[in-house]
Protein backbone atom coordinates (compact mmCIF):
# COMPACT_ATOMS: atom_id res chain seq x y z
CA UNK A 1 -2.06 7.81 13.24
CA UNK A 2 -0.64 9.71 16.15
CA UNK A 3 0.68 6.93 18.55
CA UNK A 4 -0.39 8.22 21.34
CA UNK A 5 -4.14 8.35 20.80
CA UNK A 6 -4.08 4.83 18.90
CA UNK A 7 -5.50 7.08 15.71
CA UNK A 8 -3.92 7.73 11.73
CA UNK A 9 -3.54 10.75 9.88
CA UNK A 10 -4.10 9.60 6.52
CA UNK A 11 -1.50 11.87 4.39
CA UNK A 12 0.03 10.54 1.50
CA UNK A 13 -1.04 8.92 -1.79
CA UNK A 14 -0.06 5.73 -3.32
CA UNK A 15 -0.36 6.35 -7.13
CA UNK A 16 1.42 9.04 -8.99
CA UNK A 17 -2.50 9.63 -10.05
CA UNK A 18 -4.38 11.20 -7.45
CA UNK A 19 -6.38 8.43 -5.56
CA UNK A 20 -10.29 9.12 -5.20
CA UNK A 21 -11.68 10.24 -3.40
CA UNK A 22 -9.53 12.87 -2.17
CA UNK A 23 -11.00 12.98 1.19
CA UNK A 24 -9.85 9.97 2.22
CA UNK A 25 -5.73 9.72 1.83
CA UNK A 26 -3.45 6.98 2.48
CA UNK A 27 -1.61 8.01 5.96
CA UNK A 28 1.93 8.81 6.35
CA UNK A 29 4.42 6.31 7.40
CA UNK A 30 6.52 6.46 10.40
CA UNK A 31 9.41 8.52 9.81
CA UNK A 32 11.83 5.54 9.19
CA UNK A 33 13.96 5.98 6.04
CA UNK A 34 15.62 2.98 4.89
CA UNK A 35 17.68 4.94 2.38
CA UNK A 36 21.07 5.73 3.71
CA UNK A 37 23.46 7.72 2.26
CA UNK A 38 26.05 5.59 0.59
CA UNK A 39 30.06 5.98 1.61
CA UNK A 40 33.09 5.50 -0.49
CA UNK A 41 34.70 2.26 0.22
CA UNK A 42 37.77 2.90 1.97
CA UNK A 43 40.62 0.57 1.77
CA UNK A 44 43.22 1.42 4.16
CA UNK A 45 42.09 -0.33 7.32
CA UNK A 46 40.69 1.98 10.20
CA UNK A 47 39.94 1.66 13.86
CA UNK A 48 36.46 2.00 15.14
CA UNK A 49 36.12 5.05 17.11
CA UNK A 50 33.18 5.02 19.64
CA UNK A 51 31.99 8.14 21.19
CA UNK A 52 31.94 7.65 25.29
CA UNK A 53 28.64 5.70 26.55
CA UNK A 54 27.99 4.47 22.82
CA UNK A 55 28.55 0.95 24.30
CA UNK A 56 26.52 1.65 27.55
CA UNK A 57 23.40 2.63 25.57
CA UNK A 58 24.35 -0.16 22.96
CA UNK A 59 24.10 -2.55 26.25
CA UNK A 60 21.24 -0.52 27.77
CA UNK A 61 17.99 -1.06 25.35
CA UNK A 62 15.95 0.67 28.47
CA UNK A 63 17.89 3.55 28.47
CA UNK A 64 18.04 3.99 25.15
CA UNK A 65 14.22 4.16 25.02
CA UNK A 66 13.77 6.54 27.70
CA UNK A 67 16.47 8.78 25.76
CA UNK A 68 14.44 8.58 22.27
CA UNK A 69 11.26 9.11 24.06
CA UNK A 70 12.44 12.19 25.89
CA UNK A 71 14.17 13.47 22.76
CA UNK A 72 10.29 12.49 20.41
CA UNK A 73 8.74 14.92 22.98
CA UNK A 74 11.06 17.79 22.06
CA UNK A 75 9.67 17.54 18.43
CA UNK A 76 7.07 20.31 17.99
CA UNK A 77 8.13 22.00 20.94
CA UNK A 78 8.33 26.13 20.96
CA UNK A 79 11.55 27.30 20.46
CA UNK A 80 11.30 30.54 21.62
CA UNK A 81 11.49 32.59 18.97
CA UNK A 82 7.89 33.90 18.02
CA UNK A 83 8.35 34.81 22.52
CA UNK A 84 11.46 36.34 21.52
CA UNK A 85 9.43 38.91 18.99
CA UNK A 86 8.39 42.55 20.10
CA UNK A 87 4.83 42.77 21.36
CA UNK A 88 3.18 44.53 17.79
CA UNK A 89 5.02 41.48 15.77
CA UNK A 90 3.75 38.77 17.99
CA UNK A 91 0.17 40.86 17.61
CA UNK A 92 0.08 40.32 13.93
CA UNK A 93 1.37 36.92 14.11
CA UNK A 94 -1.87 36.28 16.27
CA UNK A 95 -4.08 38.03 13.09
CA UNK A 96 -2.47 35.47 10.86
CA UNK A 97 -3.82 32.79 13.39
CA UNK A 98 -7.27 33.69 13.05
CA UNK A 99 -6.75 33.40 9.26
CA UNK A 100 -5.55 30.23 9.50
CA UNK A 101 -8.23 29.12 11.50
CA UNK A 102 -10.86 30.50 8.83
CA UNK A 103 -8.49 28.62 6.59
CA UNK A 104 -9.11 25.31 8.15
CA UNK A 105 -13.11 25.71 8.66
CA UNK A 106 -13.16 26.40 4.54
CA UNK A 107 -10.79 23.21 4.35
CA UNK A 108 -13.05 20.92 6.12
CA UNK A 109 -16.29 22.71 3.93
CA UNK A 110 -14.32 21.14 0.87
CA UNK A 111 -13.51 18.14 2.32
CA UNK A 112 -17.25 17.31 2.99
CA UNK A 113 -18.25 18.65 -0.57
CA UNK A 114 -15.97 16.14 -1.87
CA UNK A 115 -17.23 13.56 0.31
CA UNK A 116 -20.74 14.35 -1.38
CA UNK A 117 -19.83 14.46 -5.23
CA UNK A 118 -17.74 11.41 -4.30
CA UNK A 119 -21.04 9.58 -3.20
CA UNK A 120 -22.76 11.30 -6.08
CA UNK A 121 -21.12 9.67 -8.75
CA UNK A 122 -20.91 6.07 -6.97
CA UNK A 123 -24.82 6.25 -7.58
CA UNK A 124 -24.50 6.96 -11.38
CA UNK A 125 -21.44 4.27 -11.27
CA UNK A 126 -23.59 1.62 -9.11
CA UNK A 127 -25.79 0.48 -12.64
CA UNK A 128 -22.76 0.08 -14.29
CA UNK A 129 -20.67 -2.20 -11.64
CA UNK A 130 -24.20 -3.99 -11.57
CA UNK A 131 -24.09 -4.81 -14.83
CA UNK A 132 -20.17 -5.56 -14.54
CA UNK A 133 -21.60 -8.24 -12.28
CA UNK A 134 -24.08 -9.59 -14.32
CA UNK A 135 -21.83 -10.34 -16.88
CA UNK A 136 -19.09 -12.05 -14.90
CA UNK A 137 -21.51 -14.80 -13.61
CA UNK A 138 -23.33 -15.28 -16.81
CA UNK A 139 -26.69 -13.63 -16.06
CA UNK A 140 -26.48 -11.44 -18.73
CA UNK A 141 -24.47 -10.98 -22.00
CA UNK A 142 -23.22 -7.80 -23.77
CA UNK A 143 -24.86 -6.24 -26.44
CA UNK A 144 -23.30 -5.89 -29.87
CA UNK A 145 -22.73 -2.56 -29.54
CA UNK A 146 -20.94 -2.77 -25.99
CA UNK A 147 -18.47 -5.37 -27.53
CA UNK A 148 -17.91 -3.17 -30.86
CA UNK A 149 -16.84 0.30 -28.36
CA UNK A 150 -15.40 -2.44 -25.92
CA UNK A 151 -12.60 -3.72 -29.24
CA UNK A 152 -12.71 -0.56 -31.35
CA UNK A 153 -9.10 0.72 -29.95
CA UNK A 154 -8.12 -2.82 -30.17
CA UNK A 155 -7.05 -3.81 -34.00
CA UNK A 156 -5.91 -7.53 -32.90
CA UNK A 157 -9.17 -8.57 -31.48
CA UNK A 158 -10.86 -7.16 -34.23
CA UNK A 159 -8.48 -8.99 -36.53
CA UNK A 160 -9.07 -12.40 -34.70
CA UNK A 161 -12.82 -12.11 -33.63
CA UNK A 162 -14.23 -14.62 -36.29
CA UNK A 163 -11.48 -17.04 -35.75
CA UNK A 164 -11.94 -17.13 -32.33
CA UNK A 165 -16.02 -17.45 -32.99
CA UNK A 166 -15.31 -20.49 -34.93
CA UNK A 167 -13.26 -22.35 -32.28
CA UNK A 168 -15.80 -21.52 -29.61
CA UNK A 169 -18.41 -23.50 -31.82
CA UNK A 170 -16.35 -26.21 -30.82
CA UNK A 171 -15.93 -25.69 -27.51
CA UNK A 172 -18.23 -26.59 -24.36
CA UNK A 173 -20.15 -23.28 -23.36
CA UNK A 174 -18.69 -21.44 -20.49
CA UNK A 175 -20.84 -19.24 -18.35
CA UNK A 176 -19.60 -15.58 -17.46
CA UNK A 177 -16.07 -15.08 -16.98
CA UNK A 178 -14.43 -18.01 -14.98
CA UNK A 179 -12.13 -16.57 -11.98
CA UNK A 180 -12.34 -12.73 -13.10
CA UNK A 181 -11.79 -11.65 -9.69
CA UNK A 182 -9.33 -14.00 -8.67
CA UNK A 183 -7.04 -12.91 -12.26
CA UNK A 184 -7.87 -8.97 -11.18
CA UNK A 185 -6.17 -9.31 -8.18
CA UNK A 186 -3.68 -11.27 -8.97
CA UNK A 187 -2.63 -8.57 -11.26
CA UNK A 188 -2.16 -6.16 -8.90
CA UNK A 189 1.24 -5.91 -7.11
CA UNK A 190 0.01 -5.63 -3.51
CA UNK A 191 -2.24 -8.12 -3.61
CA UNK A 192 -0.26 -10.93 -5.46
CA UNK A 193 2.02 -10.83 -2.57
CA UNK A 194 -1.08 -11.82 0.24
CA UNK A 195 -2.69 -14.37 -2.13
CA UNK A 196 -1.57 -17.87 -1.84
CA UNK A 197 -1.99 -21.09 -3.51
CA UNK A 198 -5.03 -22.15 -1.31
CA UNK A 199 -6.50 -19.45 -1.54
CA UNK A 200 -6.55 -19.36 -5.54
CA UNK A 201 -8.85 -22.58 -4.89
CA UNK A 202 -11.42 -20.14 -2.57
CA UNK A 203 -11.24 -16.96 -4.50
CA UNK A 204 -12.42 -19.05 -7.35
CA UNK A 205 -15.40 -18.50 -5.96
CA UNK A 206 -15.31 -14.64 -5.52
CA UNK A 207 -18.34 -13.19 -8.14
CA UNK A 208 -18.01 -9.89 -7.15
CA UNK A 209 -16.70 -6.76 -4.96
CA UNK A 210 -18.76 -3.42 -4.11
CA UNK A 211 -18.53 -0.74 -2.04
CA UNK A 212 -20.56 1.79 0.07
CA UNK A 213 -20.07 4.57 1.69
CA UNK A 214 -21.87 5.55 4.80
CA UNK A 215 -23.46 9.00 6.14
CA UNK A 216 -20.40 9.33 8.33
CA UNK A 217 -16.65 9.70 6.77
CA UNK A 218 -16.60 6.03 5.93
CA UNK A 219 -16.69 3.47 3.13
CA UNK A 220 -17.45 -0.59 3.30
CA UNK A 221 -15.92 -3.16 1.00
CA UNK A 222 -17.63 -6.40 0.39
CA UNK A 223 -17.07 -9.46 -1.00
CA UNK A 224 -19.81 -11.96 -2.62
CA UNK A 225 -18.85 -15.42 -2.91
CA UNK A 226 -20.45 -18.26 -4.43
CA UNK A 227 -21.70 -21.21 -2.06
CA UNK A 228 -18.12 -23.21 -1.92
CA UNK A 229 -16.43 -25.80 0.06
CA UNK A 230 -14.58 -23.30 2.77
CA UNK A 231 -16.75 -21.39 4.80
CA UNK A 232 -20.85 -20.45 4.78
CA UNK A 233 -20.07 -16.59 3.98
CA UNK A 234 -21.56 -15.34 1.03
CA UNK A 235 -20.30 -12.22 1.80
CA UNK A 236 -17.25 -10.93 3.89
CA UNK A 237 -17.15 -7.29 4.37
CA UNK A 238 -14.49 -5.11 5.34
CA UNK A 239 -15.24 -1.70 6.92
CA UNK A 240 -12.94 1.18 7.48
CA UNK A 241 -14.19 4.38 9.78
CA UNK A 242 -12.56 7.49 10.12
CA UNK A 243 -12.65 10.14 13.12
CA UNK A 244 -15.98 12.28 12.94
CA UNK A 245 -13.57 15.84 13.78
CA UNK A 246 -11.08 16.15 10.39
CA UNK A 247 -7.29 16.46 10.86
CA UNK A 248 -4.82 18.92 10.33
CA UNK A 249 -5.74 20.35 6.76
CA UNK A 250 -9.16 19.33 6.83
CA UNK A 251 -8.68 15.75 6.39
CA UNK A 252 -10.58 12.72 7.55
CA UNK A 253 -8.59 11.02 10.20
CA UNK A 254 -8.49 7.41 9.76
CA UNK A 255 -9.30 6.05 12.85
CA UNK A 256 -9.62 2.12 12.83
CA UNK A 257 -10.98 -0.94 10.36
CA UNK A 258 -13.20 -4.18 11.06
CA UNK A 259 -13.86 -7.13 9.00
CA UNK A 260 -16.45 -10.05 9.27
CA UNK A 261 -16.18 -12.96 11.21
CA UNK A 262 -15.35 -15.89 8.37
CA UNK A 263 -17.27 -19.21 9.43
CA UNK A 264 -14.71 -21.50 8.13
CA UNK A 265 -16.11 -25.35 7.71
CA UNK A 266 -14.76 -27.80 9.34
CA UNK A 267 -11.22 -28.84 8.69
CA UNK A 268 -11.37 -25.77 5.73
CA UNK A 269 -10.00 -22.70 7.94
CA UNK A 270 -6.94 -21.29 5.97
CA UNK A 271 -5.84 -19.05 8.42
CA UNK A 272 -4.52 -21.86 10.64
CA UNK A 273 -2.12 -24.34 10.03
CA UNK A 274 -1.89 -27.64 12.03
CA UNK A 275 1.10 -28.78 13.21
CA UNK A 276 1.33 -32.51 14.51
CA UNK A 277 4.34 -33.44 17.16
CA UNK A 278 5.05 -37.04 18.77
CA UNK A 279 5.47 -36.62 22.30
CA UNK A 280 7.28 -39.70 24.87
CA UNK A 281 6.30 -40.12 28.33
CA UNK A 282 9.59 -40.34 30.34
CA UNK A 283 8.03 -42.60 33.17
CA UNK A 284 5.81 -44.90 30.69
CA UNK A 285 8.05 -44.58 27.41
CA UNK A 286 4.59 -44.38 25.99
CA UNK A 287 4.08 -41.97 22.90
CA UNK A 288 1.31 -39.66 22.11
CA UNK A 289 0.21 -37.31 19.04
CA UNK A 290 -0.24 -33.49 20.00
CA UNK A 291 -2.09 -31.73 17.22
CA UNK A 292 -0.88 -27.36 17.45
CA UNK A 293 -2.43 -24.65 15.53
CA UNK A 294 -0.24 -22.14 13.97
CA UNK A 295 -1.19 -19.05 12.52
CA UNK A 296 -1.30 -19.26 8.46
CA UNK A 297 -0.20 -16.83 5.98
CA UNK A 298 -3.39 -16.11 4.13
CA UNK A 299 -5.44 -13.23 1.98
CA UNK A 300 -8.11 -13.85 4.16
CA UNK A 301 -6.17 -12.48 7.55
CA UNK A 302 -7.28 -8.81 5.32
CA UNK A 303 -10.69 -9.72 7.40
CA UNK A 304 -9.01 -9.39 10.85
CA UNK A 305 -6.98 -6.16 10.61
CA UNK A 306 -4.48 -5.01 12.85
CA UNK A 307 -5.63 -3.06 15.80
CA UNK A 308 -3.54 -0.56 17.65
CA UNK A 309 -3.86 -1.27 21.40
CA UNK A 310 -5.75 1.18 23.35
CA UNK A 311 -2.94 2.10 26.35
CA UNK A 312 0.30 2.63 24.69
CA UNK A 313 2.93 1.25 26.96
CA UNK A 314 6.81 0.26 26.13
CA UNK A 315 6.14 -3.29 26.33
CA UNK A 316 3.45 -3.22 24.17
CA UNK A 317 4.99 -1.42 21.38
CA UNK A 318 7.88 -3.32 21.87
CA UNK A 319 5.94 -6.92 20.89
CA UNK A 320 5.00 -5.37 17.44
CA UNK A 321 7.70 -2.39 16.55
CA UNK A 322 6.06 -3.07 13.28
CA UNK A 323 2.43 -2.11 14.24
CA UNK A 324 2.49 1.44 12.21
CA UNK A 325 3.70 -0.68 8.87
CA UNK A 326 0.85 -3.21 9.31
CA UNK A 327 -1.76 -0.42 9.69
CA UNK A 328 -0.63 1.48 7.09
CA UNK A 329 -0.45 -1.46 4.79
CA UNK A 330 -3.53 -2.73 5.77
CA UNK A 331 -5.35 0.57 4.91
CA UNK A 332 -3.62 0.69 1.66
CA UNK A 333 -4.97 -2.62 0.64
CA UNK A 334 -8.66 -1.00 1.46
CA UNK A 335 -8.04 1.89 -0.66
CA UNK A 336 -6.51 -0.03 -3.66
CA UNK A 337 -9.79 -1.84 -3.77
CA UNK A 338 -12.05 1.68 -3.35
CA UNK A 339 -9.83 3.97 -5.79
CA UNK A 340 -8.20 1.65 -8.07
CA UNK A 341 -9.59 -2.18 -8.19
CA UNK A 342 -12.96 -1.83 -8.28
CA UNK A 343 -13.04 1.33 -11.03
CA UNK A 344 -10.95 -0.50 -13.73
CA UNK A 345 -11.66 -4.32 -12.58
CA UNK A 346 -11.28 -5.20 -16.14
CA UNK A 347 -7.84 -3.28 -16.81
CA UNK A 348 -6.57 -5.19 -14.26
CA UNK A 349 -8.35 -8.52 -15.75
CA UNK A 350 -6.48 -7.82 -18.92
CA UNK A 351 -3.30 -6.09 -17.31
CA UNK A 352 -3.79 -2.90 -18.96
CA UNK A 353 -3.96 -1.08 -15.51
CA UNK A 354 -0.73 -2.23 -15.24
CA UNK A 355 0.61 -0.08 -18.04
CA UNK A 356 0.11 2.76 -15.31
CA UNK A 357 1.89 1.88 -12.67
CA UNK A 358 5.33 3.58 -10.96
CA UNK A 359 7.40 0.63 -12.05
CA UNK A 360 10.58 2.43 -9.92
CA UNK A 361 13.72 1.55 -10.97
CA UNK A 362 14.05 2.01 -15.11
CA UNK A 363 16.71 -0.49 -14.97
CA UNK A 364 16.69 -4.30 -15.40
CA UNK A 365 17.49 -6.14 -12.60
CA UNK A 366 18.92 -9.45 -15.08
CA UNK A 367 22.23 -7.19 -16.00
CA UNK A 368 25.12 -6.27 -13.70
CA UNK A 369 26.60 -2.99 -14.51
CA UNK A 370 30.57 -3.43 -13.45
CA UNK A 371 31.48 0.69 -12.56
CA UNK A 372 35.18 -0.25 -12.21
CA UNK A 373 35.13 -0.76 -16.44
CA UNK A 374 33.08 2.17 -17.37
CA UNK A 375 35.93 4.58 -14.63
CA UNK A 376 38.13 2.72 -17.28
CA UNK A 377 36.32 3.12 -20.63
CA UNK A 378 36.11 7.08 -18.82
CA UNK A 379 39.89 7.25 -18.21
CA UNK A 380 40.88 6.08 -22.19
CA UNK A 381 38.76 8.44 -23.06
CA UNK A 382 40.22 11.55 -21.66
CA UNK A 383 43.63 10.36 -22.37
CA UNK A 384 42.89 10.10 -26.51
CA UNK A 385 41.71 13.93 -25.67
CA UNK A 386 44.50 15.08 -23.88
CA UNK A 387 48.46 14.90 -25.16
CA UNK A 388 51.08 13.72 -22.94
CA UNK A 389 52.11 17.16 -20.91
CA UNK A 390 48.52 17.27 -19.71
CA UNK A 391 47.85 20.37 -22.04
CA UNK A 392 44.53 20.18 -24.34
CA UNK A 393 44.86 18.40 -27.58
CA UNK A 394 45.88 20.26 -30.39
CA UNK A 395 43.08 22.13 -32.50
CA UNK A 396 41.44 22.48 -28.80
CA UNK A 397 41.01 25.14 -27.27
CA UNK A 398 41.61 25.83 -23.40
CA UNK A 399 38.27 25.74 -21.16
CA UNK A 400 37.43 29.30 -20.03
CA UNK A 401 37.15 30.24 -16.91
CA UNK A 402 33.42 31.56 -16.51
CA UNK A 403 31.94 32.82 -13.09
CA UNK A 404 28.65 33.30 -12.51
């Protein structure tokens, strides 16, 4: 999203699979890297050198700002060189503009005929998901044959179906699949970190999650809940809207996301905490109880999503430096749910989606690795190699000297 016009250019993807649909991609981040290159540690003690004004604009937040924001406007700027070009060059360069242009009109085309096979083949998906749904409240069972193709990869639940049969006999019935919504998302990464104890005891009561797409770039998440103890909802909907012109490269520009209002019951509203303080009257001596509400950490803030503010000034970006991060997460979360979640709900049930995921670093985090022995273990090793002069151990040959 460009800051200045309060709007996100969707860019990047999440998954090492492509996410679908392809018209609608996660945006990029701001450019923020926190990888740094790493230095070698330096023993001998050194002085810090500071360049001149380093502490002024260290002292100077203003300043600094006003510097970075004259130096962001240079990005992008012409640098002179197509100017610098004889007048036949810069002609042609001009042609290659027009093709570009053509370029872009056939890139929005495709764009919008993805848009259309994408809402194609949620209509031949929809009877499925429906009967997805039937099954996890208990409306409907499978068929014989859906649970033979559902087990025939699997040789263990084969192996222990008639076991299990026997202990269900014994067993008090259960209807549907108890908290198979709740377990899916709990397997996923992203939203394990949002979902908290209390609201485990609300998404309980989650029976399903669908989602639409609309005749505009657009798609609409919703959530059906069963008549509970927290709020009247039965269903809480999330909807995300894009720009109606695309963006550079034909996509759809995200342009801003709104969620339902969440009738909490009274007392029930997880998205508050209250905090009670004693207060003492200085003249009286008297005491008093003042009751505070807090903002809560909760999965159901994903209702009330972050919204850029419409006139971009210094103060206000300063209050929430993080804004970009939020939106981008935020956005994320939607297309998890569209691309991922809602697909494979039952790979994530069983944590086979999981299987499929960029786990990122290969190495376990329980072992320390000590680099000063293996430089050691390195170092014995070249001296068994190598006789005392330095020259290469006998029945070795010298290295050549090959240049490429």
């Amino acid at each position: 999203m460009d800051s200045s016009s309060a709007n996100v250019d969707i860019k990047k993807k999440q998954q090492q699979e492509a996410p679908t649909p392809q018209n609608t991609p996660i945006f990029s981040a701001p450019i923020n890297s926190s990888v740094r290159p790493s230095v070698p540690a330096i023993e001998e003690d050194m002085e810090t050198i500071q360049t001149p004004g380093s502490s002024l604009l260290a002292n100077n937040p203003q300043l600094m700002s006003m510097l970075q924001g004259r130096l962001g406007s240079l990005v992008g700027a012409p640098s002179g060189y197509v100017q610098s070009l004889t007048p036949d060059v810069r002609r042609r360069v001009k042609g290659l503009k027009s093709l570009q242009n053509k370029h872009a009109v056939l890139e929005a085309e495709f764009q919008n005929e993805i848009l259309a096979l994408e809402k194609k083949y949620l209509a031949l998906y929809t009877p499925l998901y429906e009967k997805r749904a039937e099954v996890v409240s208990g409306k409907t069972e499978p068929t014989d044959a859906e649970v033979e193709d559902g087990v025939s990869d699997d040789e263990e639940d084969e192996e222990n179906d008639e076991e299990e049969d026997d202990e269900d006999k014994d067993q008090a019935k259960v209807e549907g699949i108890p908290e198979f919504w709740l377990t899916t998302l709990k397997s996923h990464p992203q939203f394990a970190d949002i979902i908290t104890e209390k609201d485990e005891e609300a998404l309980k009561h989650l029976v399903d999650i669908r989602m639409a797409y609309f005749e505009k770039p657009g798609f609409r998440l919703d959530f059906e809940f069963s008549p509970n103890e927290f709020f009247t909802n039965t269903i809480l909907s999330k909807t995300y809207y894009y720009h109606d012109e695309p963006g550079y490269g034909g996509d759809f520009v995200y342009d801003h996301a709104e969620g339902t209002k969440i009738d909490w019951k009274e007392g029930k509203d997880m998205s508050v905490t209250v905090e009670t303080k004693k207060q003492r009257h200085k003249g009286t001596n008297k005491t008093r109880v003042v009751k505070k509400t807090v903002p809560a950490e909760t999965f159901f803030s994903f209702f009330t999503p972050p919204v850029a503010p419409e006139d971009e000034d210094a103060e206000e970006m300063d209050e929430d430096e993080d804004l970009d991060e939020k939106l981008e997460a935020d956005y994320g979360l939607g297309e998890e749910l569209k691309d991922s979640i809602i697909p494979r709900a039952v790979d994530w049930f069983t944590g086979k989606a999981l299987q499929y995921q960029d786990n990122g670093d290969q190495y376990d985090d329980d072992f320390e690795y000590d680099d000063e022995e293996e430089e050691e273990d390195e170092d014995e090793d070249e001296d068994e190699d190598d006789d005392e002069d330095g020259a290469p151990a006998k029945d070795e040959k010298a290295p050549e000297c090959k240049q490429q």
